[in-house]
C-alpha atoms as a PDB file:
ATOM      1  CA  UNK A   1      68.117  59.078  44.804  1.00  0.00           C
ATOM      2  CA  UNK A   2      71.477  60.331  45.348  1.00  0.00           C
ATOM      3  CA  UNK A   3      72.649  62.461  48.141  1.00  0.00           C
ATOM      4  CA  UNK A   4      75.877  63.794  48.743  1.00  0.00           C
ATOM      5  CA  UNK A   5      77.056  63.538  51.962  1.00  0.00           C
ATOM      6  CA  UNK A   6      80.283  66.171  53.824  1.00  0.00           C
ATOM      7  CA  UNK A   7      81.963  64.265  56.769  1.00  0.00           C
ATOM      8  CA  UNK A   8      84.304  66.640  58.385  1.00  0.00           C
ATOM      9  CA  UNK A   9      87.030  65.257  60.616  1.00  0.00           C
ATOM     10  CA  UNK A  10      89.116  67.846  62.603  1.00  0.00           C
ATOM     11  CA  UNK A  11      92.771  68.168  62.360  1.00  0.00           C
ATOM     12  CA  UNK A  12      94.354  69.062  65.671  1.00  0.00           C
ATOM     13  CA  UNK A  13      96.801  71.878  64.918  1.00  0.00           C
ATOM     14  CA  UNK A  14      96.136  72.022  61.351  1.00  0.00           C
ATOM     15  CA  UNK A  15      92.083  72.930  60.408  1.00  0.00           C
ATOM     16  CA  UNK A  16      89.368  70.454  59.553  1.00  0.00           C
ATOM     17  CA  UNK A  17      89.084  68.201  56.403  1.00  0.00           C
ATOM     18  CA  UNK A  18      86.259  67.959  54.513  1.00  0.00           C
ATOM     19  CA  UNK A  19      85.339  64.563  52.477  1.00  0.00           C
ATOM     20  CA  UNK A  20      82.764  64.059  50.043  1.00  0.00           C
ATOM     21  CA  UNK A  21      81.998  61.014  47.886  1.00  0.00           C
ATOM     22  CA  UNK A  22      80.624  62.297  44.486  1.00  0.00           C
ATOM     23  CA  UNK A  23      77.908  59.906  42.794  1.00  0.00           C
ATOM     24  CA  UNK A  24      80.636  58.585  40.536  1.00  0.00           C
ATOM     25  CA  UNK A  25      81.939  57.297  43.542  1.00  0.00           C
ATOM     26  CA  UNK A  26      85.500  59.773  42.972  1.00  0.00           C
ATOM     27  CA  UNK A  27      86.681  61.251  46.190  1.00  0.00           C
ATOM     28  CA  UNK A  28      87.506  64.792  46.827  1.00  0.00           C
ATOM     29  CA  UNK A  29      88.715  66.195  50.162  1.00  0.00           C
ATOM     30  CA  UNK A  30      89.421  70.041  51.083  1.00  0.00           C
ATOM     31  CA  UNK A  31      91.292  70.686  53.828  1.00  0.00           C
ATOM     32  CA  UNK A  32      90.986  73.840  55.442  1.00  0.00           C
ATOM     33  CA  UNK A  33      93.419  75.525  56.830  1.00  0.00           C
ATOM     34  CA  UNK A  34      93.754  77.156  59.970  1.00  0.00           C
ATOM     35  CA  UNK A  35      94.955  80.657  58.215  1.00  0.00           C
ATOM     36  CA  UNK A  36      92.869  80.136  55.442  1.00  0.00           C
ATOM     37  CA  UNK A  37      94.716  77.798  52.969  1.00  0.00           C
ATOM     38  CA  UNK A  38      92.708  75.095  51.531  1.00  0.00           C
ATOM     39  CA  UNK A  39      94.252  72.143  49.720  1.00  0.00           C
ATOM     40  CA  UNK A  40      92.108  70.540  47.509  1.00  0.00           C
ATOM     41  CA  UNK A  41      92.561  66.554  46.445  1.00  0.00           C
ATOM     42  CA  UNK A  42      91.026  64.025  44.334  1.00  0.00           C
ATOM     43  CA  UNK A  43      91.631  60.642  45.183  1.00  0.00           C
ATOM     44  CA  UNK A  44      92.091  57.817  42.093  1.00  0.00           C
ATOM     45  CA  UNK A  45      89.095  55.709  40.752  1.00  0.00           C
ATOM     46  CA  UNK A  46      90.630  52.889  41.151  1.00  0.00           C
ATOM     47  CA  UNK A  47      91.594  52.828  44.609  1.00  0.00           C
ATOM     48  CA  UNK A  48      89.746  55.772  46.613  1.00  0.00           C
ATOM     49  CA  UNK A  49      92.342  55.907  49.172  1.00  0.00           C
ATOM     50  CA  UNK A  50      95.448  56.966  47.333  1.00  0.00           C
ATOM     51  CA  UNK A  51      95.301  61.147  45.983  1.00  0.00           C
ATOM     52  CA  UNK A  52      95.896  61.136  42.634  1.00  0.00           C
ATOM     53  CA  UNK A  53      96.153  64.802  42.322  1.00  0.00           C
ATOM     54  CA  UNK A  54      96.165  67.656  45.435  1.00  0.00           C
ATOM     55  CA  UNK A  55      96.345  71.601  45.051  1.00  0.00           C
ATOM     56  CA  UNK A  56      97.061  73.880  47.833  1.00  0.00           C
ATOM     57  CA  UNK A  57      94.698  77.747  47.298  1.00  0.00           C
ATOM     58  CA  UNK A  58      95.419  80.624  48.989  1.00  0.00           C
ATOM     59  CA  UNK A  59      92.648  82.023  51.268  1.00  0.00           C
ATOM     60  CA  UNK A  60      92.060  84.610  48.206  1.00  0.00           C
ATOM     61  CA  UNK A  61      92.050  81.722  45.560  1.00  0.00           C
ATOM     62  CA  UNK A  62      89.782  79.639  47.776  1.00  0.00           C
ATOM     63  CA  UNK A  63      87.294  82.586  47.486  1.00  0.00           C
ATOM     64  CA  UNK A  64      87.363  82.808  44.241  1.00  0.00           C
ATOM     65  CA  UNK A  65      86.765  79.265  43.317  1.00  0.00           C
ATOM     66  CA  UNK A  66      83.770  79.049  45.857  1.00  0.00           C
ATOM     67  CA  UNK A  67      82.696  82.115  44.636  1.00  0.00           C
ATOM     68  CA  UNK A  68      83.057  80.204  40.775  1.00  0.00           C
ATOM     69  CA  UNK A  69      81.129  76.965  42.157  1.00  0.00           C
ATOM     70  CA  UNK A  70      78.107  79.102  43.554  1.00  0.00           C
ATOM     71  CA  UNK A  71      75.067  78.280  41.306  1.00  0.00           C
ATOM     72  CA  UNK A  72      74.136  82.426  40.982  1.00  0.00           C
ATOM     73  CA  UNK A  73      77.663  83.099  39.534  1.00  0.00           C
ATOM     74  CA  UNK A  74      78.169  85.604  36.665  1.00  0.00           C
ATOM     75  CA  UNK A  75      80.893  88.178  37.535  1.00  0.00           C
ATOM     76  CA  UNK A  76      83.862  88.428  40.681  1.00  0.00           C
ATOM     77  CA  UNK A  77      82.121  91.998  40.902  1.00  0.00           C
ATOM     78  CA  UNK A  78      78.697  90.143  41.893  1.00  0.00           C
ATOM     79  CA  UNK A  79      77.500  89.912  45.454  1.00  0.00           C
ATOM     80  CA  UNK A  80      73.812  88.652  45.468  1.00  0.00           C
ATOM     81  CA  UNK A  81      71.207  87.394  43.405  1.00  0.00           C
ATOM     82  CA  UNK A  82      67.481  86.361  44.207  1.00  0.00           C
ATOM     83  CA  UNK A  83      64.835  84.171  41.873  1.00  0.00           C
ATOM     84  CA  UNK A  84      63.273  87.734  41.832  1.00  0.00           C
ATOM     85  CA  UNK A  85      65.445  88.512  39.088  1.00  0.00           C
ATOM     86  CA  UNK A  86      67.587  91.313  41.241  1.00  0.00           C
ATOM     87  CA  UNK A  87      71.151  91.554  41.947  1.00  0.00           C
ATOM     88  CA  UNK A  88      73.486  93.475  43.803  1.00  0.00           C
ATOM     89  CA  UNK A  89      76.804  94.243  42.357  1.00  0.00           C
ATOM     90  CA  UNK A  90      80.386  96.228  43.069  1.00  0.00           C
ATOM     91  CA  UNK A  91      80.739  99.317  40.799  1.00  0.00           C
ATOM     92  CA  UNK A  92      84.101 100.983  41.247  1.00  0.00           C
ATOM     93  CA  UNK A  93      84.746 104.822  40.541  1.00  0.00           C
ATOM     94  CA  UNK A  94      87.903 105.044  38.734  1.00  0.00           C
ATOM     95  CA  UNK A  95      90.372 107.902  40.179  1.00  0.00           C
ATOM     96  CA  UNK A  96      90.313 109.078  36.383  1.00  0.00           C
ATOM     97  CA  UNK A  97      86.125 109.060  35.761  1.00  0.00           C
ATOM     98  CA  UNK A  98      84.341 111.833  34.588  1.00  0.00           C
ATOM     99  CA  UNK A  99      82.197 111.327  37.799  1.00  0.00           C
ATOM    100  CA  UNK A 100      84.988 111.928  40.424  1.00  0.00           C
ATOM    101  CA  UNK A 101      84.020 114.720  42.712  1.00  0.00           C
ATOM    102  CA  UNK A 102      80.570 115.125  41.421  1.00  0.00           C
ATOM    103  CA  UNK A 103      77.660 114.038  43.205  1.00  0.00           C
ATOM    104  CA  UNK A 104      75.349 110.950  42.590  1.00  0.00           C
ATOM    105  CA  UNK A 105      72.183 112.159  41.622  1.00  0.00           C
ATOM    106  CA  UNK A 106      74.231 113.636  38.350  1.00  0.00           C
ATOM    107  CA  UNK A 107      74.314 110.176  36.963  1.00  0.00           C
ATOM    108  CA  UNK A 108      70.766 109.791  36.665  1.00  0.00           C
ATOM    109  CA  UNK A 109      71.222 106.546  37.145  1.00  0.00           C
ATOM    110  CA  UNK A 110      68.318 105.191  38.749  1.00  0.00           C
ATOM    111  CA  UNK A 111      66.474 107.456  36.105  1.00  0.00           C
ATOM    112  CA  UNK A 112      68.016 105.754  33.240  1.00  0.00           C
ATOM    113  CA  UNK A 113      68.565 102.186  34.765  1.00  0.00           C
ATOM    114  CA  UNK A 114      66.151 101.533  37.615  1.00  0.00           C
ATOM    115  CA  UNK A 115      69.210 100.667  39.646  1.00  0.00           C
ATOM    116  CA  UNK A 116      69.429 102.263  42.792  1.00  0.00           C
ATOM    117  CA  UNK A 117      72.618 102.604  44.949  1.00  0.00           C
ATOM    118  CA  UNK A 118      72.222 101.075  48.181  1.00  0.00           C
ATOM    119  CA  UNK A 119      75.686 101.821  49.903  1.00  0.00           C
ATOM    120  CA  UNK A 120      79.288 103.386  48.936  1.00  0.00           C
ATOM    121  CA  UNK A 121      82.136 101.556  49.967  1.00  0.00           C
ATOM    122  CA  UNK A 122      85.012 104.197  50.753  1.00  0.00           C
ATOM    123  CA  UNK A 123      88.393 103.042  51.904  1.00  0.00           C
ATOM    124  CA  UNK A 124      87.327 101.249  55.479  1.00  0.00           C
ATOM    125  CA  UNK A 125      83.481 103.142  55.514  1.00  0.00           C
ATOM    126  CA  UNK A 126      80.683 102.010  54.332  1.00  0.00           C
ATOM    127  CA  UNK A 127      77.909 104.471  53.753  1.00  0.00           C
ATOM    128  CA  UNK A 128      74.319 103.467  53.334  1.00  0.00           C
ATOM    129  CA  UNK A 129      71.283 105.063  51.387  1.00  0.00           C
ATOM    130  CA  UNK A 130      73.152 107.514  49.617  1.00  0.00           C
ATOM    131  CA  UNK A 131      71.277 110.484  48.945  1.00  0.00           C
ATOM    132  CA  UNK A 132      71.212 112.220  45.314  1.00  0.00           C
ATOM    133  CA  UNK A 133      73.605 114.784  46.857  1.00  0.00           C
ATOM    134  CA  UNK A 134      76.143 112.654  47.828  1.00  0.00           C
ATOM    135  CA  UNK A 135      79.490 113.414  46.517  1.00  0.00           C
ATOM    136  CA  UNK A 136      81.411 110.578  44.851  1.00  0.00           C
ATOM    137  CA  UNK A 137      85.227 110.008  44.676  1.00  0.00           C
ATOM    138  CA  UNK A 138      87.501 108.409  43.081  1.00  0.00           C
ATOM    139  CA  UNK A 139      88.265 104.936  44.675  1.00  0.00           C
ATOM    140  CA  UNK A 140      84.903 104.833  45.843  1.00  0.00           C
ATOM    141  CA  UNK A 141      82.759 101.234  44.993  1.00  0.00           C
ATOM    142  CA  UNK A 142      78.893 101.668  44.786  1.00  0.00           C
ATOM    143  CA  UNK A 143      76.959  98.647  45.825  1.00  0.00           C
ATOM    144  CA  UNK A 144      73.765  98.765  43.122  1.00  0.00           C
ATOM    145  CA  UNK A 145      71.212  96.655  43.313  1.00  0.00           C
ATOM    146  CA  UNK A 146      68.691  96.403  39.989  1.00  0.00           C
ATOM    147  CA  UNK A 147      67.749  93.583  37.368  1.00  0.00           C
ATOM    148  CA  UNK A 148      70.469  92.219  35.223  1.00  0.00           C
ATOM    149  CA  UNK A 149      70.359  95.061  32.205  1.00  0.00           C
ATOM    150  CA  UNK A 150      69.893  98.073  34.882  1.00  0.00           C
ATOM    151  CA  UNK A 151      73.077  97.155  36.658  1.00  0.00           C
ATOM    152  CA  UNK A 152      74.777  96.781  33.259  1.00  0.00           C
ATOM    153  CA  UNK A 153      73.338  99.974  32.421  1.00  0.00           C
ATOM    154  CA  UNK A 154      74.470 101.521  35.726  1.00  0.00           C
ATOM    155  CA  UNK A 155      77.999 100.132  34.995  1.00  0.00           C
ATOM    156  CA  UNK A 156      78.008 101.592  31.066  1.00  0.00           C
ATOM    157  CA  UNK A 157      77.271 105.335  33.273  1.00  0.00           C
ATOM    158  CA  UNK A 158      79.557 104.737  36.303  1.00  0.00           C
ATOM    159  CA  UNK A 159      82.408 103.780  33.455  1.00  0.00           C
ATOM    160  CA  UNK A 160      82.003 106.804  30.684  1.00  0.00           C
ATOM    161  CA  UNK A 161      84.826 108.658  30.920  1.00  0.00           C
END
């Protein structure tokens, strides 16, 4: 049975490089940066040695791919999901939504969707448990946490107009 193996090698001054030798015997190496940066290169079948092809990411574009490779991926908004069949997502409050200024327990969201809002994100605060009185704002980003259709469902509410 096949099993992928990571060597890391440091780079003094520059970050650590990552190797990995897939089962079609192709290499791929990331190095990663020191600020960030990763630069990503796969190395020619036909001599292992020489890169046929390299790509350097931001720190943001790094995120996104590795966010892209995870096995649980369905949406940039997503941040968790469990073999329970629950997620937690981002919700944003648009500045222009009907609910701006009015206070949670208005949506009736949990009501409707089962999803419950576990924490608001607003600008560097994060506030947790939320109570049904809570005021929301424009700006604002709801962490929910539900099955698959209630966070959908909490996203159709959170975006009517």
């Amino acid at each position: 049975m096949y099993t992928p193996r990571l060597r890391a090698t440091p780079l003094p001054g520059i970050g650590v490089q990552y190797d990995l030798m897939t089962r079609e015997q192709r290499h791929l190496s990331v190095v990663a940066h020191r600020d960030g940066a990763r630069t990503v290169s796969v190395y020619r079948a036909d001599d292992p040695d020489s890169c046929a092809q390299s790509l350097r990411l931001t720190s943001a574009e790094a995120a996104s791919l590795i966010d892209a490779l995870k096995p649980s991926h369905h949406s940039p908004s997503l941040l968790y999901t469990t073999d329970l069949g629950l997620i937690a997502e981002r919700i944003e409050i648009a500045a222009t939504s009907r609910w701006n200024g009015r206070v949670l327990g208005e949506t009736r969201m949990r009501t409707e969707t089962g999803a419950s809002v576990v924490a608001v994100l607003r600008r560097a605060e994060a506030i947790p448990s939320p109570t049904p009185d809570f005021r929301l704002a424009g700006g604002d980003t709801l962490i929910v946490v539900g099955t698959r259709e209630g966070v959908d469902g909490a996203a159709a509410i959170l975006g009517r107009e």
